[in-house]
N, C-alpha and C. Protein backbone atom coordinates (compact mmCIF):
# COMPACT_ATOMS: atom_id res chain seq x y z
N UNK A 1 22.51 -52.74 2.30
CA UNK A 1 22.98 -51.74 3.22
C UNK A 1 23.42 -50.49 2.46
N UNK A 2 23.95 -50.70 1.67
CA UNK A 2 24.28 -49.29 0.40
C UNK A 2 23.13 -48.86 0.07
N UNK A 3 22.70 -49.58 -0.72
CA UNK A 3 21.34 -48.97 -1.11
C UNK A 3 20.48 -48.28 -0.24
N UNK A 4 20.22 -48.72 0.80
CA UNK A 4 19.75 -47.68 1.90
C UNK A 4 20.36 -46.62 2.52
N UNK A 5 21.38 -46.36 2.24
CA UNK A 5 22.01 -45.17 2.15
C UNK A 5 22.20 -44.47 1.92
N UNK A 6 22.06 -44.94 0.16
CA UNK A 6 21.98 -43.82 -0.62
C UNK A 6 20.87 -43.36 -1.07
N UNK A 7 19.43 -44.54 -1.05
CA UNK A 7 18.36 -43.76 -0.76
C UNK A 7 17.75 -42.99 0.86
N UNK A 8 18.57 -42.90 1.74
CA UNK A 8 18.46 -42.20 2.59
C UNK A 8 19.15 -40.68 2.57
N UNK A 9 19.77 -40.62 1.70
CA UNK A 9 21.04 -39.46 1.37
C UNK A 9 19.87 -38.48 0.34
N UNK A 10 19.29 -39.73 -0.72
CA UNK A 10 18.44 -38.65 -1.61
C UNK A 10 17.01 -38.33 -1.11
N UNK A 11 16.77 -39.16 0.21
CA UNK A 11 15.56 -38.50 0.68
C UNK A 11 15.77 -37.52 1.19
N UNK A 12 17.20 -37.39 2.38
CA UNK A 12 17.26 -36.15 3.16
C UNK A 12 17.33 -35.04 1.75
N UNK A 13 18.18 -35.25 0.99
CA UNK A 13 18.36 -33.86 0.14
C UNK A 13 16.68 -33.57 -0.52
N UNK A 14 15.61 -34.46 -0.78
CA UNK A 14 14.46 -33.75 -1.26
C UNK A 14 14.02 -33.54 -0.53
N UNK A 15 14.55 -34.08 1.03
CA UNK A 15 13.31 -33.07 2.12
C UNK A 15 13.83 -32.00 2.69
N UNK A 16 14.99 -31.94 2.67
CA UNK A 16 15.45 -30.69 2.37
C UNK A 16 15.12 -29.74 1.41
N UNK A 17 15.35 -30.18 -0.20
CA UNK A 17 14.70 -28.89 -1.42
C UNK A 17 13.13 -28.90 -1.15
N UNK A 18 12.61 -29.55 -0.52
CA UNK A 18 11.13 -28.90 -0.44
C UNK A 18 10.77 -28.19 0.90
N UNK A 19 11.31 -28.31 2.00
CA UNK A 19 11.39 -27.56 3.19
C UNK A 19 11.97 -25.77 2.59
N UNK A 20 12.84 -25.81 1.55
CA UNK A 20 13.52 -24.76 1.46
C UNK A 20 12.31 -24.14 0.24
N UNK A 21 12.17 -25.09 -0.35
CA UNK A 21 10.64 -24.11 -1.45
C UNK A 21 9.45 -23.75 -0.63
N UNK A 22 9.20 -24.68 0.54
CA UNK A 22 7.76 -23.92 1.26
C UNK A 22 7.76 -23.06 2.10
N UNK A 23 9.75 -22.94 2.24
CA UNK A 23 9.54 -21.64 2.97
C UNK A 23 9.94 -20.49 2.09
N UNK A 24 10.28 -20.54 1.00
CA UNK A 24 10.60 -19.39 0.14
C UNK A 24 9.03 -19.37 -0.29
N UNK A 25 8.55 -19.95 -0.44
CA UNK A 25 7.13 -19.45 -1.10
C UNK A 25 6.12 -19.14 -0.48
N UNK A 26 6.47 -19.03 1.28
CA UNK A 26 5.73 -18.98 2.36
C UNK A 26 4.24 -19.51 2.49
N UNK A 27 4.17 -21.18 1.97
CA UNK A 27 3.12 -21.48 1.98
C UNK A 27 2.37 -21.93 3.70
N UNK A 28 3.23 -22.03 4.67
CA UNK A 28 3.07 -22.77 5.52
C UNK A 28 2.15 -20.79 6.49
N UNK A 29 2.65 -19.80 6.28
CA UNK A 29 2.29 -18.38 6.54
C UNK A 29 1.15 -18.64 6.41
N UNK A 30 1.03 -18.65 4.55
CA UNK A 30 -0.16 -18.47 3.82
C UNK A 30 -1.65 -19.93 4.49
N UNK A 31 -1.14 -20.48 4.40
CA UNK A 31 -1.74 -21.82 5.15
C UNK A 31 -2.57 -21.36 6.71
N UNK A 32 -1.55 -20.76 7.25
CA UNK A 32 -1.55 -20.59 9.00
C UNK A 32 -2.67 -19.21 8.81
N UNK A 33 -2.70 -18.20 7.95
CA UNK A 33 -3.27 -17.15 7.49
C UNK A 33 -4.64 -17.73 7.75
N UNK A 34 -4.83 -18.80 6.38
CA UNK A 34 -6.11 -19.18 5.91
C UNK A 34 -6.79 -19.88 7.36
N UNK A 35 -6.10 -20.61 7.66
CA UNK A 35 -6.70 -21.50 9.19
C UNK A 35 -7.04 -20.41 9.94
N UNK A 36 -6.74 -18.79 10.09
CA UNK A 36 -7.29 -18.20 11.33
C UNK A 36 -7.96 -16.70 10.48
N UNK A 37 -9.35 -17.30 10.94
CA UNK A 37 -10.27 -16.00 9.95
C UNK A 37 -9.88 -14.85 10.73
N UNK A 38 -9.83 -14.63 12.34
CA UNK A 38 -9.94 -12.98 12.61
C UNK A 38 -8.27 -12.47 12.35
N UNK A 39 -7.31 -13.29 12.14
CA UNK A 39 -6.59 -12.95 11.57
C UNK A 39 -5.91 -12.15 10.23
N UNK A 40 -6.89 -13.08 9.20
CA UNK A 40 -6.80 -12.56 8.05
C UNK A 40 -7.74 -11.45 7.96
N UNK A 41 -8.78 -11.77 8.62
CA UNK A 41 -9.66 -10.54 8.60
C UNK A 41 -8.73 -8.54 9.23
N UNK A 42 -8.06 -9.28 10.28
CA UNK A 42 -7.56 -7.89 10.35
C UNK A 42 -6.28 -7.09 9.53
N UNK A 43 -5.79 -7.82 8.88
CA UNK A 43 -4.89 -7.89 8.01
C UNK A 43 -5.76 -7.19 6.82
N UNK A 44 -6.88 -7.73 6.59
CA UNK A 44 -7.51 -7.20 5.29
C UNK A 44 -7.54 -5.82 5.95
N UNK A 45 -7.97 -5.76 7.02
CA UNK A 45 -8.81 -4.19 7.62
C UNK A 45 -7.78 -3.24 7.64
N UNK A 46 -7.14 -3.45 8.11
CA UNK A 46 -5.33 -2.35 7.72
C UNK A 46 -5.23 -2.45 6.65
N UNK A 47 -4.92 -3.35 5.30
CA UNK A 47 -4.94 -3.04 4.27
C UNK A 47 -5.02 -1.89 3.53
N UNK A 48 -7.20 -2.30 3.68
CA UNK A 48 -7.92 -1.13 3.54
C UNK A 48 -7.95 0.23 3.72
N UNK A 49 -7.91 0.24 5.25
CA UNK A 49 -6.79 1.47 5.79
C UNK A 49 -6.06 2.20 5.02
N UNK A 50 -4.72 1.55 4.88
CA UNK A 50 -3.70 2.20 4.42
C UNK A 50 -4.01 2.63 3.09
N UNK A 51 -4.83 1.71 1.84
CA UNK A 51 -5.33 2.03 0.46
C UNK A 51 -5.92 2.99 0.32
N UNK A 52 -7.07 3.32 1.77
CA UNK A 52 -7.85 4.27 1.20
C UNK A 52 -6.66 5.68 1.19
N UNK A 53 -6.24 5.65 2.88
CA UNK A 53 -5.31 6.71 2.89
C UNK A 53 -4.75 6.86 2.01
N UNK A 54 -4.02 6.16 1.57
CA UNK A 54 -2.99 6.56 0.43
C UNK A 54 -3.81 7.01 -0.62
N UNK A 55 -4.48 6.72 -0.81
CA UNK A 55 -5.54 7.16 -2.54
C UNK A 55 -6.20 8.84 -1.96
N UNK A 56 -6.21 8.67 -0.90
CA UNK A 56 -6.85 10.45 -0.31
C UNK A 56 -5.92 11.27 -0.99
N UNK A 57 -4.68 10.97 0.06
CA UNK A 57 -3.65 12.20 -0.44
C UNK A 57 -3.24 12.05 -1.58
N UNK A 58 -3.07 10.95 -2.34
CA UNK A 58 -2.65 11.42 -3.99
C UNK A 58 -3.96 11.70 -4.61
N UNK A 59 -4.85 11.25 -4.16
CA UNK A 59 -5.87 12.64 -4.83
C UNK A 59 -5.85 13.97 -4.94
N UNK A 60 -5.43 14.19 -3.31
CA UNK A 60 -5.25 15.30 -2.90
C UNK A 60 -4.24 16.34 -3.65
N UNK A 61 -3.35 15.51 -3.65
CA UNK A 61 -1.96 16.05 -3.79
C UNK A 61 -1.84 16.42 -5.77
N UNK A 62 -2.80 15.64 -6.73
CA UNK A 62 -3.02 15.86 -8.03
C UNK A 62 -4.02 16.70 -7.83
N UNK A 63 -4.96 16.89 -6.93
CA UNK A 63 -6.19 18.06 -7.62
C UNK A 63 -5.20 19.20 -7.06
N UNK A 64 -4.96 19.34 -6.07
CA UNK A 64 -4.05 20.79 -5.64
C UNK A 64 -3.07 21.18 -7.16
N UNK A 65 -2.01 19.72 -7.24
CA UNK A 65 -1.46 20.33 -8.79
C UNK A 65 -2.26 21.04 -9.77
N UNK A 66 -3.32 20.09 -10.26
CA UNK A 66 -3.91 20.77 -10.88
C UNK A 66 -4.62 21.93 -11.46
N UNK A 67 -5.01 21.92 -9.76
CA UNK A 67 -5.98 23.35 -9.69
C UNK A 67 -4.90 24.85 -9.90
N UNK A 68 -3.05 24.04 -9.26
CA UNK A 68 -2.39 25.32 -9.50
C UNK A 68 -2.31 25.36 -11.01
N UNK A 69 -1.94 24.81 -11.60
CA UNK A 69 -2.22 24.86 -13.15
C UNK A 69 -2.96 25.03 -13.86
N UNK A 70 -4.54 24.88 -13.73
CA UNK A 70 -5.27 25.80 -14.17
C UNK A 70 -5.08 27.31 -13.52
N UNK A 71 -4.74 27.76 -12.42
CA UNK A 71 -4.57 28.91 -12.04
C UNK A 71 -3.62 29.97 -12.90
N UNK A 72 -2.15 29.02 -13.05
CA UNK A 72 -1.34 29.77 -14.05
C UNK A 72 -2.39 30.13 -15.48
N UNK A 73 -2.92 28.86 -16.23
CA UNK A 73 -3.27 28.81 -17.04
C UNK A 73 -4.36 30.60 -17.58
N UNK A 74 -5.43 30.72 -16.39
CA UNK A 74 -5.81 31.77 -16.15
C UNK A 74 -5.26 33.16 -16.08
N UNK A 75 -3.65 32.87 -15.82
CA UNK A 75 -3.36 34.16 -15.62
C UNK A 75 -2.50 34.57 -17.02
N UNK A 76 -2.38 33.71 -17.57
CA UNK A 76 -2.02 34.07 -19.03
C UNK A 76 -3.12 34.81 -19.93
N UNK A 77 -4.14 34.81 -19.58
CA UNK A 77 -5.06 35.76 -20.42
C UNK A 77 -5.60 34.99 -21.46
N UNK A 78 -5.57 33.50 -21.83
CA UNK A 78 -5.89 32.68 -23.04
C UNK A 78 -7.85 33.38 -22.82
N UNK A 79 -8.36 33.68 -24.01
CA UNK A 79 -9.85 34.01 -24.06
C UNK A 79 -10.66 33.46 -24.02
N UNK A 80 -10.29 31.92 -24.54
CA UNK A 80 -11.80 31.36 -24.05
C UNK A 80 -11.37 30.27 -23.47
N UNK A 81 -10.42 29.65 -23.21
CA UNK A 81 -9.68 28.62 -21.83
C UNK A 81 -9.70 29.28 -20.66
N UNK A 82 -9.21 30.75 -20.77
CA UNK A 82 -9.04 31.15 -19.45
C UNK A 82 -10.58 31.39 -18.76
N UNK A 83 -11.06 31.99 -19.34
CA UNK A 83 -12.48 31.97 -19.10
C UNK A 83 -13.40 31.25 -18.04
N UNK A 84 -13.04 30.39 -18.96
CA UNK A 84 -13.73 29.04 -18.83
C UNK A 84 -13.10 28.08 -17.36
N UNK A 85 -11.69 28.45 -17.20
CA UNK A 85 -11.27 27.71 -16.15
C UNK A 85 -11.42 28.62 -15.12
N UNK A 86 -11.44 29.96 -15.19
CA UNK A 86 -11.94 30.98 -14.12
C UNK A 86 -13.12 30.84 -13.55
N UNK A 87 -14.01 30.09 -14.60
CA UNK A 87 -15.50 29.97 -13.41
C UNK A 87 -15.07 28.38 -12.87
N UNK A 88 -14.47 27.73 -13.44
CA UNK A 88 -14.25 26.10 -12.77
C UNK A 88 -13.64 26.70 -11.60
N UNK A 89 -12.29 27.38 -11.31
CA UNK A 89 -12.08 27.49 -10.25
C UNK A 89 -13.05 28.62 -9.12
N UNK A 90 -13.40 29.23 -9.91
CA UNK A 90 -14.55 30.05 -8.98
C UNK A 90 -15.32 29.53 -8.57
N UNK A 91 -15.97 27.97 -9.17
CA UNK A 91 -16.86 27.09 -8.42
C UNK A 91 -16.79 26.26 -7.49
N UNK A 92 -15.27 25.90 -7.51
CA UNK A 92 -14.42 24.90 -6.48
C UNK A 92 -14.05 25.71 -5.20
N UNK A 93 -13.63 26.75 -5.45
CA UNK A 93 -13.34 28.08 -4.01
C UNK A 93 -14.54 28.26 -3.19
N UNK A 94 -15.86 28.26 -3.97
CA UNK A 94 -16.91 28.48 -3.61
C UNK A 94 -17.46 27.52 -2.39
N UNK A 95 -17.37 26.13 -3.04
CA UNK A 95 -17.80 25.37 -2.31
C UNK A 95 -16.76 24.41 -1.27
N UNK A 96 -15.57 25.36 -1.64
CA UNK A 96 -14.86 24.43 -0.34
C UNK A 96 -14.82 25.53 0.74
């Protein structure tokens, strides 16, 4: 009668520490994820979404830097940098 007690005491406590690891490690999510494809599938598709967006505007947002910095660069008068970045940006104005 002890003995079953106290292996009833150390079962509840490991089914307890493993209830508390599969939900910190959210395998039962990750599990429920995998079991439903149009699920995960739309999850990927927003993803995507948001990656590409985000990669637009920090593109965006570094060529604009850039281009102002070659602009300064130009207006310093350097002779054969400036030059040279005067037709780069004269080619980019052109075609946007």
């Amino acid at each position: 009668m002890f003995k079953k007690k106290i292996f009833e005491k150390i079962l509840l406590k490991n089914i307890i520490n493993l209830n508390y690891l599969l939900s910190r490690d959210k395998i039962v999510e990750l599990a429920d994820l995998l079991g439903n494809p149009k699920k995960l599938l739309f999850r990927n598709f927003i993803s995507g979404i948001s990656k590409g967006f985000g990669f637009g505007i920090g593109f965006t947002i570094i060529t604009a830097i850039t281009l102002i910095i070659l602009q300064k660069i130009v207006t310093l008068n350097i002779p054969i940098i400036g030059q040279y970045i005067y037709d780069i940006i004269e080619i980019v104005e052109r075609n946007h």
